[in-house]
C-alpha atoms as a PDB file:
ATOM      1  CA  UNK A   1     -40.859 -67.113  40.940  1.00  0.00           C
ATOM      2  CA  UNK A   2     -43.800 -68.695  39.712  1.00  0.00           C
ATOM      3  CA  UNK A   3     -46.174 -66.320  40.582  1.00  0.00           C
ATOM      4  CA  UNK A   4     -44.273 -63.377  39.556  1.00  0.00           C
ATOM      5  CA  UNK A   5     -43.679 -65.477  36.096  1.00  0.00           C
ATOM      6  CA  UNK A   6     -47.303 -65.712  35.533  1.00  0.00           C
ATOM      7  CA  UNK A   7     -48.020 -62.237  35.875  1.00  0.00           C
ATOM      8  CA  UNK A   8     -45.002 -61.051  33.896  1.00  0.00           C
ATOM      9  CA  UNK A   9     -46.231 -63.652  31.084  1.00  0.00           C
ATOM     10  CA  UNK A  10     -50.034 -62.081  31.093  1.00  0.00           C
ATOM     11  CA  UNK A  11     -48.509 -58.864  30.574  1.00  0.00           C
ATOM     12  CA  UNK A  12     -45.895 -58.812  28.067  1.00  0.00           C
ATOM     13  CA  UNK A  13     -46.804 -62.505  26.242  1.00  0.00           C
ATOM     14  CA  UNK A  14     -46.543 -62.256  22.735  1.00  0.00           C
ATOM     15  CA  UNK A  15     -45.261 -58.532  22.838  1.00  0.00           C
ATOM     16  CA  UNK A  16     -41.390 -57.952  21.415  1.00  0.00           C
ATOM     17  CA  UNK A  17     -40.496 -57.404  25.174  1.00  0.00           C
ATOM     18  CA  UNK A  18     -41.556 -61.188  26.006  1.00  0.00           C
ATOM     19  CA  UNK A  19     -37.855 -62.484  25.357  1.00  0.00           C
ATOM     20  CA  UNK A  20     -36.122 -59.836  27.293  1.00  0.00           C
ATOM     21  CA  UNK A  21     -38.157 -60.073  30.461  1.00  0.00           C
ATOM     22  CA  UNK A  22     -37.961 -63.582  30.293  1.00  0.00           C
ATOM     23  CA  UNK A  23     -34.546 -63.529  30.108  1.00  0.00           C
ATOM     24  CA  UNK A  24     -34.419 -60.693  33.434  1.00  0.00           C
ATOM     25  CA  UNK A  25     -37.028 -63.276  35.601  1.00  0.00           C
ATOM     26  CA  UNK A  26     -34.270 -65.692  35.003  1.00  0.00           C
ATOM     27  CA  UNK A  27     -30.923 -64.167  35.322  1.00  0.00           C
ATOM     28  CA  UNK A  28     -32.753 -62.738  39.164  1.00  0.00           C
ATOM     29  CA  UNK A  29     -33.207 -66.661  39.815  1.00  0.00           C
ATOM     30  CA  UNK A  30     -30.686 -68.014  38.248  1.00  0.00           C
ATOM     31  CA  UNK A  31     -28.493 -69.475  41.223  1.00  0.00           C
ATOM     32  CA  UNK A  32     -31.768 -71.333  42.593  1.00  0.00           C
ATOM     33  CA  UNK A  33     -32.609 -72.738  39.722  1.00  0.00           C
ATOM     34  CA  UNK A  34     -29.607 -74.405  38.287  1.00  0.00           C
ATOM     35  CA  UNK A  35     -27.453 -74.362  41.074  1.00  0.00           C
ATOM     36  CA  UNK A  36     -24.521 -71.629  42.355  1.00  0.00           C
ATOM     37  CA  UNK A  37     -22.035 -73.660  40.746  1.00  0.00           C
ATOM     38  CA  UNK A  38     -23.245 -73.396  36.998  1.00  0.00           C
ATOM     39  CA  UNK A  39     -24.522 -70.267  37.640  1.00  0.00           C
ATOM     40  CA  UNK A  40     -20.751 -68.871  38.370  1.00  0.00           C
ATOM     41  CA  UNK A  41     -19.908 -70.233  34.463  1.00  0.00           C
ATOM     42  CA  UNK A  42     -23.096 -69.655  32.577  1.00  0.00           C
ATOM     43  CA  UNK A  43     -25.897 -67.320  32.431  1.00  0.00           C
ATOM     44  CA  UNK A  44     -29.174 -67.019  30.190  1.00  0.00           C
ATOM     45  CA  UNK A  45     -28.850 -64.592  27.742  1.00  0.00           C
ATOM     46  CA  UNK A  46     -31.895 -64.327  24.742  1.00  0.00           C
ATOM     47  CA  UNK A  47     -35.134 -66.495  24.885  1.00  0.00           C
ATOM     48  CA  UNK A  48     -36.977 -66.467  21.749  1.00  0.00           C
ATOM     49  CA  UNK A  49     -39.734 -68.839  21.286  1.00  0.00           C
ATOM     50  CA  UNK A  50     -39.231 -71.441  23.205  1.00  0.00           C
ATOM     51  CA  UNK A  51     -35.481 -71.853  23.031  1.00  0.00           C
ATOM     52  CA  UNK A  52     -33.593 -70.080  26.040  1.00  0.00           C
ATOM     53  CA  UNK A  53     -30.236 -69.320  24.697  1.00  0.00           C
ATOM     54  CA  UNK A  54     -27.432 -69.813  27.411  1.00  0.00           C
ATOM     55  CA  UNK A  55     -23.618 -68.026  27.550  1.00  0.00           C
ATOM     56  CA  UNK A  56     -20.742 -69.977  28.888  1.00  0.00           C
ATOM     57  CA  UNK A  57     -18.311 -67.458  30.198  1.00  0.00           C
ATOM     58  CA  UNK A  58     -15.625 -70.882  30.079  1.00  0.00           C
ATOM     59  CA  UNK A  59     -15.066 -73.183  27.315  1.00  0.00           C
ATOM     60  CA  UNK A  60     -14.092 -75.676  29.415  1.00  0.00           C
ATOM     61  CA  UNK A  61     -17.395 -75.782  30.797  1.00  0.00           C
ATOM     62  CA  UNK A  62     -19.203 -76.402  27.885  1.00  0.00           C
ATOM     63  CA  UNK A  63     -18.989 -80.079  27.849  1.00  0.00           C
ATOM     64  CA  UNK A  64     -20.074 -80.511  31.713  1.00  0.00           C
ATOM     65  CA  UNK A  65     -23.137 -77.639  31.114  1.00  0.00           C
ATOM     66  CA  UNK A  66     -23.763 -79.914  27.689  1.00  0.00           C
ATOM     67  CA  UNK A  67     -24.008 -83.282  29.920  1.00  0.00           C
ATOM     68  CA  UNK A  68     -26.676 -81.820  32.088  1.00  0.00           C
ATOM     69  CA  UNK A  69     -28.420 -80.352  29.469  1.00  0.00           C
ATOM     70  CA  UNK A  70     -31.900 -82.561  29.875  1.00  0.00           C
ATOM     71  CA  UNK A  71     -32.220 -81.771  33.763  1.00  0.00           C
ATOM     72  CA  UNK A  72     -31.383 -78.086  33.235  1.00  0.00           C
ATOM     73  CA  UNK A  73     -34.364 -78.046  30.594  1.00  0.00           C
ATOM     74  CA  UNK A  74     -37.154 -79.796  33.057  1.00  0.00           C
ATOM     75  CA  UNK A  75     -35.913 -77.291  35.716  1.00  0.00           C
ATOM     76  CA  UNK A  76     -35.980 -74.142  33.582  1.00  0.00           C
ATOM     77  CA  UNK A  77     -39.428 -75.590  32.523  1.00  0.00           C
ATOM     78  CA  UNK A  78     -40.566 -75.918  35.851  1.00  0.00           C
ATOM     79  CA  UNK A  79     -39.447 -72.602  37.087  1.00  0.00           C
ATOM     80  CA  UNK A  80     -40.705 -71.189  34.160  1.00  0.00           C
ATOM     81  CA  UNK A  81     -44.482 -72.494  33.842  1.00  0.00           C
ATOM     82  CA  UNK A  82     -43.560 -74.495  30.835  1.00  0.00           C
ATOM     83  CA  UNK A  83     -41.909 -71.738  27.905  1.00  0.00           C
ATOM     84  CA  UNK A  84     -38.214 -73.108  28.154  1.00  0.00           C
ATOM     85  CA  UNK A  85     -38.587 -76.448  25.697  1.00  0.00           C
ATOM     86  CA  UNK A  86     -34.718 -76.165  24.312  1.00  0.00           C
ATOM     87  CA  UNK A  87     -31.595 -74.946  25.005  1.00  0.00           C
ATOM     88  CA  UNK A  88     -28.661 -73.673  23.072  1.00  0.00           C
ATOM     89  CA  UNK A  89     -25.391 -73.182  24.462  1.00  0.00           C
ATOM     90  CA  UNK A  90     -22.896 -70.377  23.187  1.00  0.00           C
ATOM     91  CA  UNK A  91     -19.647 -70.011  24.357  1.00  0.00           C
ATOM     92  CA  UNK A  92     -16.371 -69.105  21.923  1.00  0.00           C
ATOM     93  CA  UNK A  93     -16.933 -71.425  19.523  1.00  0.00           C
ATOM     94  CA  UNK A  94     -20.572 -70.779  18.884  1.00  0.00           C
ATOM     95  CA  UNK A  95     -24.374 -72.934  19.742  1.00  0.00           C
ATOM     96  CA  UNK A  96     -24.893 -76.573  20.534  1.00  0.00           C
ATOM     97  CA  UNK A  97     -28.597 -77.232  20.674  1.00  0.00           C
ATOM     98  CA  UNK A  98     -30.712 -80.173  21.926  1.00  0.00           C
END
């Protein structure tokens, strides 16, 4: 994904379509990145900045997505060549952020 990232990121960086192709790159990786089990409850859904904002289909997930919060960041990072610094999580009862 790296690769691909980089390319994506020459061409649309700093454009209004940055957010929503970042967003795309990772919802296609999503599963490999933070593991088939999180990805069955949560998905990313806006990036703007450097904040990737994150839907939890399942409350009850919120607290176990919230506890692994720091790890999900570094690999999001990774995968990402460094954009994703923060996360917010939004689920029925609205954002946590980091």
């Amino acid at each position: 994904m790296e690769k691909l990232f980089g390319v994506l990121l020459s061409l649309y960086s700093g454009t209004p379509m940055q957010g929503k192709w970042v967003v795309a790159c990772l919802h296609g990786a999503w599963p490999r990145i933070i593991g088939e089990r999180l990805a069955l409850v949560c998905r990313p859904a806006v990036f703007e900045g450097s904040e990737l904002g994150v839907e939890i289909a399942d409350p009850d997930w919120e607290e176990a997505v919230n506890s692994v919060k720091p790890a999900l960041i570094e690999k999001l990072n990774a995968a990402t060549g460094g954009l994703v610094k923060t996360l917010s999580l939004k689920t029925g009862g609205g954002a946590k952020r980091e």
